[in-house]
N, C-alpha and C. Protein backbone atom coordinates (compact mmCIF):
# COMPACT_ATOMS: atom_id res chain seq x y z
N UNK A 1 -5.66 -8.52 6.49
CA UNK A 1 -5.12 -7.75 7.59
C UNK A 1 -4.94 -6.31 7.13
N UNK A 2 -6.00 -6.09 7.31
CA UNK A 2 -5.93 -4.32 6.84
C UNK A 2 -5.55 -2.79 7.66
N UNK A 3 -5.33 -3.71 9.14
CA UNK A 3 -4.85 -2.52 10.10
C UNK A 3 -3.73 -1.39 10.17
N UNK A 4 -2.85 -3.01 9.68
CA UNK A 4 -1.57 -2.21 9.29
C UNK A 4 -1.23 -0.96 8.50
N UNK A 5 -2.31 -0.60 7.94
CA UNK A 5 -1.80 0.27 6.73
C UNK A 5 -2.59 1.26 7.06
N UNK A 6 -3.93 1.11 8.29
CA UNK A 6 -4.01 2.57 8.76
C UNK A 6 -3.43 3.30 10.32
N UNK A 7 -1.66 2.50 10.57
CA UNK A 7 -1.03 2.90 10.78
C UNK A 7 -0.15 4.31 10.58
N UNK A 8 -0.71 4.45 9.46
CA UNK A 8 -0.05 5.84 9.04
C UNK A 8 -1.22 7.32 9.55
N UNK A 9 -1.93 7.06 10.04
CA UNK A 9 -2.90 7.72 10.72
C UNK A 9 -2.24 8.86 12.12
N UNK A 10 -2.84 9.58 11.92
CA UNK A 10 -1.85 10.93 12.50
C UNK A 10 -3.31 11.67 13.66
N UNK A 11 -4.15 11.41 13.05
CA UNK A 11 -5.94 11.94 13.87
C UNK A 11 -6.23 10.94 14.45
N UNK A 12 -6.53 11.26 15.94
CA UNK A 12 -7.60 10.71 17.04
C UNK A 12 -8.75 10.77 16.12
N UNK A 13 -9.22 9.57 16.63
CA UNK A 13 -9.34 8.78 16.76
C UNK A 13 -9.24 7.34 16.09
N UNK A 14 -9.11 7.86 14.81
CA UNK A 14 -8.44 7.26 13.78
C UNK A 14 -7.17 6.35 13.92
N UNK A 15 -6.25 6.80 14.65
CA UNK A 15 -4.76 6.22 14.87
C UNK A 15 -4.85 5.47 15.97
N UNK A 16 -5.71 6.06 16.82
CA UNK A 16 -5.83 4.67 18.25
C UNK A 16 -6.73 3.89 17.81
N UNK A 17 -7.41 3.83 16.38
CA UNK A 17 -8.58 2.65 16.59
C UNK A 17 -7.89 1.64 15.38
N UNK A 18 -7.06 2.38 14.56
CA UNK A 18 -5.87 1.29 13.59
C UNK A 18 -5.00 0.58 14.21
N UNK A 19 -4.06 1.62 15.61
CA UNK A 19 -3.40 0.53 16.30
C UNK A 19 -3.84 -0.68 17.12
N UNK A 20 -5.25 0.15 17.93
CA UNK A 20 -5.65 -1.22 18.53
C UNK A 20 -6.16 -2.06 17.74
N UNK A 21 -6.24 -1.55 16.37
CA UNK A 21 -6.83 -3.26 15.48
C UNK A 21 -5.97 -3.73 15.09
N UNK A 22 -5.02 -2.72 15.03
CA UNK A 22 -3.74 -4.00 14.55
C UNK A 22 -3.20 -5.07 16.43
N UNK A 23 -3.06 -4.36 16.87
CA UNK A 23 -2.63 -5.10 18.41
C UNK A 23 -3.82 -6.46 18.04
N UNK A 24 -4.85 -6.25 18.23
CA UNK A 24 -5.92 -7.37 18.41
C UNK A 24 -5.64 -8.06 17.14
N UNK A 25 -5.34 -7.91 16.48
CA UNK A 25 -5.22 -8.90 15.25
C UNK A 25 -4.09 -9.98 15.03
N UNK A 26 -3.12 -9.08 15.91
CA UNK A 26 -2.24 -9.61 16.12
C UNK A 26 -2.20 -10.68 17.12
N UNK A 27 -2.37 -10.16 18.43
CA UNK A 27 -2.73 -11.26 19.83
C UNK A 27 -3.70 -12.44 19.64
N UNK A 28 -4.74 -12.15 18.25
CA UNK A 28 -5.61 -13.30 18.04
C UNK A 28 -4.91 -14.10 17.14
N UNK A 29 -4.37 -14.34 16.54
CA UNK A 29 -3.64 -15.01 15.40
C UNK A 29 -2.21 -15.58 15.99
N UNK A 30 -1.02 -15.32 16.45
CA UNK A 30 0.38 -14.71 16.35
C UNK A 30 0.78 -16.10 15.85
N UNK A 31 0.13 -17.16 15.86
CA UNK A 31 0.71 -18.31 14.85
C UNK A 31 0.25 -17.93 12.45
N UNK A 32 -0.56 -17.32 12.76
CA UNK A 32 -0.59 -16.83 11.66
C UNK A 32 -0.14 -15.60 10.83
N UNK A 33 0.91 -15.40 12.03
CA UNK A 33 1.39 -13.91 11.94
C UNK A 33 2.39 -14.00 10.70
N UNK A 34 3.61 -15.70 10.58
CA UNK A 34 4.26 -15.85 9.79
C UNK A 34 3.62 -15.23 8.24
N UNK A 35 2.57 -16.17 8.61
CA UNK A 35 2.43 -16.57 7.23
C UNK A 35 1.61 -14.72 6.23
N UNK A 36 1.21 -13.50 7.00
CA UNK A 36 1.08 -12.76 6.35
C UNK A 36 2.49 -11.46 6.39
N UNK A 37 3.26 -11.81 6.50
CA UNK A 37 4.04 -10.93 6.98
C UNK A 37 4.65 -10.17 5.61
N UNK A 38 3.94 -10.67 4.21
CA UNK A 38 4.74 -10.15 3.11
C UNK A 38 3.51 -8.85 2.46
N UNK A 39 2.25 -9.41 3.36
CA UNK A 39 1.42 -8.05 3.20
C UNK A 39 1.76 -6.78 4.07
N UNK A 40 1.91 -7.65 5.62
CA UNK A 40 2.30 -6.46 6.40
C UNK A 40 3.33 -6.04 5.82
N UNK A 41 4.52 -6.03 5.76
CA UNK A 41 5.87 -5.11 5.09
C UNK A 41 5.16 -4.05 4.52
N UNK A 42 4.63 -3.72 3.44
CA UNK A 42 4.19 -2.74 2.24
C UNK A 42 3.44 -1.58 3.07
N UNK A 43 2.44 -1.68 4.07
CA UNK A 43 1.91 -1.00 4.90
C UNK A 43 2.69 -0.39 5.96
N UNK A 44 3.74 -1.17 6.55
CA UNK A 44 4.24 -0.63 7.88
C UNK A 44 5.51 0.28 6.93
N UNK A 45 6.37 -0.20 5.48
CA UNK A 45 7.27 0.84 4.83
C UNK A 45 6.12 1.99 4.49
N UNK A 46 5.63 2.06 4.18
CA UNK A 46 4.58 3.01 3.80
C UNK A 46 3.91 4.34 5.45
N UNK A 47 4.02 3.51 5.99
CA UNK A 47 4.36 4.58 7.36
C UNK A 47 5.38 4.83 7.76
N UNK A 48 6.31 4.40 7.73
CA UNK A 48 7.79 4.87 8.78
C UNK A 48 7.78 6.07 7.12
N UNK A 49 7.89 5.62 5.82
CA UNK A 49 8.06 6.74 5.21
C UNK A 49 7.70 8.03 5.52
N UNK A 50 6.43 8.42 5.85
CA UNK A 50 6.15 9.64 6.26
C UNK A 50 6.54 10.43 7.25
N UNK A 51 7.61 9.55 8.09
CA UNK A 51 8.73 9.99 8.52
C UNK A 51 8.12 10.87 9.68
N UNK A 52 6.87 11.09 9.88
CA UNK A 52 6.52 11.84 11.30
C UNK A 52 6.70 10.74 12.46
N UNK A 53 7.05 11.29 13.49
CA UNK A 53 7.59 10.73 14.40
C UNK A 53 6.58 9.43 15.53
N UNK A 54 5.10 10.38 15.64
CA UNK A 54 4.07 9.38 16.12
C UNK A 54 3.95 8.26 15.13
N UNK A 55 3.80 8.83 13.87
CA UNK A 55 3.62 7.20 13.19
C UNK A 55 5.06 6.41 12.96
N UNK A 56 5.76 6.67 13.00
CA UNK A 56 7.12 5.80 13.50
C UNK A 56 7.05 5.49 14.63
N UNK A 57 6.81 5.77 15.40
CA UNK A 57 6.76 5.19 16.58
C UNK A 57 5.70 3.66 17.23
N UNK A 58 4.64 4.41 15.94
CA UNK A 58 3.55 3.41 16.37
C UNK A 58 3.70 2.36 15.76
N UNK A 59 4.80 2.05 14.67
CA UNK A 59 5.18 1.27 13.40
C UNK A 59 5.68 0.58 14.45
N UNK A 60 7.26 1.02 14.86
CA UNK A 60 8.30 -0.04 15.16
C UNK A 60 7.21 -0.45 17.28
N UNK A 61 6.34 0.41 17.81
CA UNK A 61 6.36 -0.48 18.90
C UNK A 61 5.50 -1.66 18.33
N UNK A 62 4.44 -1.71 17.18
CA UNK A 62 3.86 -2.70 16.54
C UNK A 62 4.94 -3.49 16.25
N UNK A 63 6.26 -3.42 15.42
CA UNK A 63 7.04 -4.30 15.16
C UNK A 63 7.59 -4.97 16.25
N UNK A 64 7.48 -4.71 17.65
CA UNK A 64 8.14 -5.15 18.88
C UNK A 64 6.93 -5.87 18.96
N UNK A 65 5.93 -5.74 19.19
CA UNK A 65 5.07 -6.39 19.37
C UNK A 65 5.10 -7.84 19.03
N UNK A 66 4.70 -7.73 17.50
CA UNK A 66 5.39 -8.53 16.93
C UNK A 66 6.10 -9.88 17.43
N UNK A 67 7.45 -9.52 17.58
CA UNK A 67 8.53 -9.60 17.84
C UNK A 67 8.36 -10.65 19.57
N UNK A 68 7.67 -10.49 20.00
CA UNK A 68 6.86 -10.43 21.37
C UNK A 68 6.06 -11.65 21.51
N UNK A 69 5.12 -11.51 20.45
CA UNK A 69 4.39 -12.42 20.44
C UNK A 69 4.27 -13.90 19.63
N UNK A 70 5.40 -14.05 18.58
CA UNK A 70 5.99 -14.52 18.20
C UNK A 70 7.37 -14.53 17.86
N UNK A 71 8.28 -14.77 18.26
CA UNK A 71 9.45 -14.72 17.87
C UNK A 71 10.25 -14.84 16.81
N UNK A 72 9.86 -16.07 15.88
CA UNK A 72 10.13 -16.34 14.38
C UNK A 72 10.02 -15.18 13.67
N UNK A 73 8.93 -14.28 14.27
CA UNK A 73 9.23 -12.74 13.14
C UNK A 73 9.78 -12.83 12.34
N UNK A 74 11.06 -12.65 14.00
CA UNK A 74 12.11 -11.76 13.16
C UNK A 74 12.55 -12.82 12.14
N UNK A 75 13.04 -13.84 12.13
CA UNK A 75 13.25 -14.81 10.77
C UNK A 75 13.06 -14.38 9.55
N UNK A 76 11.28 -14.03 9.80
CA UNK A 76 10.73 -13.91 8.32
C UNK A 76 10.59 -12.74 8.50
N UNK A 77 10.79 -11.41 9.43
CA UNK A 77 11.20 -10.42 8.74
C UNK A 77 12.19 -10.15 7.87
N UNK A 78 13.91 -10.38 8.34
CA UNK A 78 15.03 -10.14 7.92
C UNK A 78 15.18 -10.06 6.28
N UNK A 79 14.43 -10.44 5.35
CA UNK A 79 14.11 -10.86 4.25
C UNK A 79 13.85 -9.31 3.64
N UNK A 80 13.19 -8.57 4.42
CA UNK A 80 12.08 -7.16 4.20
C UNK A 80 13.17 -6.15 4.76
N UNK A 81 14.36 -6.43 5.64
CA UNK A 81 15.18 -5.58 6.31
C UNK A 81 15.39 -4.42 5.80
N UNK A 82 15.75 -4.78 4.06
CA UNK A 82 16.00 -3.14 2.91
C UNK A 82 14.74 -3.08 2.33
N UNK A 83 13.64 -3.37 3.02
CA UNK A 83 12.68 -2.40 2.41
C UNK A 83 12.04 -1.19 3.68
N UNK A 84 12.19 -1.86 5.18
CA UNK A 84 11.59 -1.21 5.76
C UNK A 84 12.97 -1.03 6.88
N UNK A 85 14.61 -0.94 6.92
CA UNK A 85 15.17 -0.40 7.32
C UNK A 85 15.72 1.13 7.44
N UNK A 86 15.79 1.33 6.12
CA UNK A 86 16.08 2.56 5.22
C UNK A 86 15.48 3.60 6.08
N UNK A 87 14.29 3.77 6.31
CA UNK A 87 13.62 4.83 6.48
C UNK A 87 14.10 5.06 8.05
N UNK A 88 14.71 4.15 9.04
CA UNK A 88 14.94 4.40 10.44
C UNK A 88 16.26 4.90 10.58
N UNK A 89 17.08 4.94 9.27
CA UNK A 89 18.52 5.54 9.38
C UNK A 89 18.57 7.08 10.13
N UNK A 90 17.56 7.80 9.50
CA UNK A 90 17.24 8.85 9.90
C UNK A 90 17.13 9.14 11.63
N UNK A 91 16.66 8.09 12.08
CA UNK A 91 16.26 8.35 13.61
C UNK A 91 16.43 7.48 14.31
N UNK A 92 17.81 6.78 13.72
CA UNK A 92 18.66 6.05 14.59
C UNK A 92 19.21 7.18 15.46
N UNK A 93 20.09 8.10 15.38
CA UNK A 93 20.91 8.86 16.08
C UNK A 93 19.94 10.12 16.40
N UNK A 94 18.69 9.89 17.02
CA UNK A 94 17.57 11.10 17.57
C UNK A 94 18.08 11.20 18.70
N UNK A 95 18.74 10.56 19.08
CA UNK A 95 18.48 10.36 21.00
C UNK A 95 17.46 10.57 21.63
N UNK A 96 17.61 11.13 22.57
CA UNK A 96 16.35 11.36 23.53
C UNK A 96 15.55 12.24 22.79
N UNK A 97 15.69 12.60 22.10
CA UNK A 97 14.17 13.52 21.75
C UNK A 97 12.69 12.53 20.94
N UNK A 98 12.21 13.71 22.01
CA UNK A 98 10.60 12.98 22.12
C UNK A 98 10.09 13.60 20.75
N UNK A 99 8.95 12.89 20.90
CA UNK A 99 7.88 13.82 19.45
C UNK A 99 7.46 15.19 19.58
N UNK A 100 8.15 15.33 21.18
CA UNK A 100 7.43 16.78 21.26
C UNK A 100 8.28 17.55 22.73
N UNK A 101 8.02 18.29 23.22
CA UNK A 101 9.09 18.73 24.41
C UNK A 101 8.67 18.48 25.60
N UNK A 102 7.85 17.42 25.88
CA UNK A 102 7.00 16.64 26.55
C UNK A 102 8.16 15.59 27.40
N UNK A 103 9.33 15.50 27.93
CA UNK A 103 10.42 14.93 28.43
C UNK A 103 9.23 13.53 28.89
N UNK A 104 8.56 13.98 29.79
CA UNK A 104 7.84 13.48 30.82
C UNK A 104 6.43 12.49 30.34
N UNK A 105 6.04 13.31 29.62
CA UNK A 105 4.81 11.89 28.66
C UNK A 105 5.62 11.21 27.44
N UNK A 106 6.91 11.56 26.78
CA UNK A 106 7.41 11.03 26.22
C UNK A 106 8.06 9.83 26.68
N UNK A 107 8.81 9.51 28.03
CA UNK A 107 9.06 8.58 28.13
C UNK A 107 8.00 7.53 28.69
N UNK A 108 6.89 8.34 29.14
CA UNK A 108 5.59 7.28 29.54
C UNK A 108 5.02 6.78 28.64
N UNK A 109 4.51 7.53 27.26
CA UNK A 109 3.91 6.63 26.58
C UNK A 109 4.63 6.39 25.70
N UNK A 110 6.39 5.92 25.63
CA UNK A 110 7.15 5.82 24.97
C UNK A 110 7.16 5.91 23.58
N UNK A 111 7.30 7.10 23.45
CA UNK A 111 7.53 8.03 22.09
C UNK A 111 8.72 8.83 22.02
N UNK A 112 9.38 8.34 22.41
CA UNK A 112 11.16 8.83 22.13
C UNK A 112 11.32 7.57 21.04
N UNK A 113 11.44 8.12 19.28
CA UNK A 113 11.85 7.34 18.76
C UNK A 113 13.13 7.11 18.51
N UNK A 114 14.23 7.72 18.95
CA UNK A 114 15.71 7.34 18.66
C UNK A 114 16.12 5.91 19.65
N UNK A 115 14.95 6.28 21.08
CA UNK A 115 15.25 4.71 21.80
C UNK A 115 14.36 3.70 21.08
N UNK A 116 12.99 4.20 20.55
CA UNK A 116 12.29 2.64 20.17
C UNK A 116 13.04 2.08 18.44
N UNK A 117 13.76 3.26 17.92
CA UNK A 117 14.61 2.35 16.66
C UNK A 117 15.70 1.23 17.56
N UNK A 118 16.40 2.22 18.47
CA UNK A 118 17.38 1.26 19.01
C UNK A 118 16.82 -0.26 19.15
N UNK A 119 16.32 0.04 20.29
CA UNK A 119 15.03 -1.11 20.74
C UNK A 119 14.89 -2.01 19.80
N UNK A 120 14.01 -1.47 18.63
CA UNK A 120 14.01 -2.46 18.40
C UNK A 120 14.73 -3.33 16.79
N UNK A 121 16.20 -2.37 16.84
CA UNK A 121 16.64 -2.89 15.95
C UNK A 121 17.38 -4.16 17.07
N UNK A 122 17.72 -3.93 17.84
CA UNK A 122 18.05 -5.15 18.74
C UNK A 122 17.52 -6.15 19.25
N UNK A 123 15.97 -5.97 18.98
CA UNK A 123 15.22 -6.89 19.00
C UNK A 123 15.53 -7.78 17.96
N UNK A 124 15.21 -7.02 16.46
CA UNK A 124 15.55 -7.96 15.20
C UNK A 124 16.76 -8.04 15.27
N UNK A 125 17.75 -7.52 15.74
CA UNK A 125 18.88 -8.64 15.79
C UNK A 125 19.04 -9.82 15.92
N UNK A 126 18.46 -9.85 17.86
CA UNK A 126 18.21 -10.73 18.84
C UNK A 126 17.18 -12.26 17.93
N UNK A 127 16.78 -11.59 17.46
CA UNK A 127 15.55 -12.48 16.64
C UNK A 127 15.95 -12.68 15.42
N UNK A 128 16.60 -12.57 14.39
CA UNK A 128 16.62 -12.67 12.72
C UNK A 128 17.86 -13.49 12.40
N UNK A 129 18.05 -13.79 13.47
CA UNK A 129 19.16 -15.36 13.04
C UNK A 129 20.74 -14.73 12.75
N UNK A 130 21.42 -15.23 12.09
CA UNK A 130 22.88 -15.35 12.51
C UNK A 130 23.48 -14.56 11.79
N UNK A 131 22.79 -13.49 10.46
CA UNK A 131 23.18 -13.26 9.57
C UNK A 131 22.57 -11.46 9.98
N UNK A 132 21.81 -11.68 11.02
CA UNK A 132 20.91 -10.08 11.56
C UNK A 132 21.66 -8.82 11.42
N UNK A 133 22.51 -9.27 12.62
CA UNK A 133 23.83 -8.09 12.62
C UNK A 133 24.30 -7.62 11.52
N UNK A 134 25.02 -8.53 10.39
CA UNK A 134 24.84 -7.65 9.51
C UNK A 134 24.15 -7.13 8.30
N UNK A 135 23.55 -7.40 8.38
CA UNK A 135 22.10 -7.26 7.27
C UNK A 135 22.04 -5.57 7.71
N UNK A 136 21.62 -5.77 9.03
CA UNK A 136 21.26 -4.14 9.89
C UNK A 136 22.34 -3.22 9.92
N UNK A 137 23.59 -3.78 10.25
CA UNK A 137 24.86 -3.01 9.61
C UNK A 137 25.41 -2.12 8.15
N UNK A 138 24.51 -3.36 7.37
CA UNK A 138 24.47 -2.98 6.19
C UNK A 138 24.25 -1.35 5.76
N UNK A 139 22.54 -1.72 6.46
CA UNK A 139 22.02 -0.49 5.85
C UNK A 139 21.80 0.66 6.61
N UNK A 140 22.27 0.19 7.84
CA UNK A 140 22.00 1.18 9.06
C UNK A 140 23.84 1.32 9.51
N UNK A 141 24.68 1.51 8.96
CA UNK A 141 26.25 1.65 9.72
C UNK A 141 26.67 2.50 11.21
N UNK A 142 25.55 2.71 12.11
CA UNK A 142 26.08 3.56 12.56
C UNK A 142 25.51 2.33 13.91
N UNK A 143 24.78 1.36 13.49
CA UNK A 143 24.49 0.37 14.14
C UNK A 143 25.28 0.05 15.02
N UNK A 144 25.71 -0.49 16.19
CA UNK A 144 26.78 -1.29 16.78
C UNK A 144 25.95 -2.43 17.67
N UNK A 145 26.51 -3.95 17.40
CA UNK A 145 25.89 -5.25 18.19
C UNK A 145 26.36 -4.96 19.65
N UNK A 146 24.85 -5.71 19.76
CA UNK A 146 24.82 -5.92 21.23
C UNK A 146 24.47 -7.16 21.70
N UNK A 147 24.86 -7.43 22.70
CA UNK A 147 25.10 -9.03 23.31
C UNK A 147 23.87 -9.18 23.80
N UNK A 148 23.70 -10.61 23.67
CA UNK A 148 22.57 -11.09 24.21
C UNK A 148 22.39 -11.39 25.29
């Protein structure tokens, strides 16, 4: 599964042809999704690092995805939480700002990353079992649970 890691891709055409291989790789498999999920980690920390905002964005809506199409993910994510949490501390508290001053294509092609960290740290909440909340508390404190 080599898509993941050209996630960090920032050039058209390049970045729409990594995400849609990762999407398709994903939708064809999602029972085999468990079982690679210790390759994906290393690729998707390796993009949110670079800390630009499109490839964060394209990380965690892949991680919803995810999340989506199998649910157990989050299970066997929670394990990876301090390797690929860390880097969203930063843009937990973005708010509304988009990748760009684009108000209007930002919330269409949803690239406001201060909502898709929210998103989808509540997803892996929602999903990573009983111990989620605070794992994500841990390393993210500014976190607060939300009900299911």
């Amino acid at each position: 599964m080599n898509s993941p890691a050209g996630l960090r891709e920032t050039e058209d055409p390049y970045r729409f042809l990594a995400v849609q291989g990762t999407i398709e790789l994903l939708q064809a498999g999602p029972s085999k999704l468990i079982a690679v999920i210790p390759q994906i980690v290393i690729p998707m920390k390796a993009a949110l690092s670079t800390r630009d905002p499109i490839v964060v964005c394209s990380v965690l809506k892949t991680i919803q995805f995810m999340l989506n199409v199998n649910p157990r993910v989050g299970l066997a994510l929670a394990p990876y939480y301090r390797q690929i949490l860390p880097q969203l501390r930063m843009f937990k508290n973005a708010g509304n700002r988009g990748v760009d001053d684009s108000i209007e294509y930002d919330q269409q092609q949803r690239l406001n990353v201060g909502d898709l960290v929210t998103e989808t740290l509540e997803m892996l909440q929602r999903t990573g079992g009983p111990e989620a909340y605070h794992q994500i508390k841990y390393i993210i404190p500014t976190y607060e649970r939300t009900e299911h």
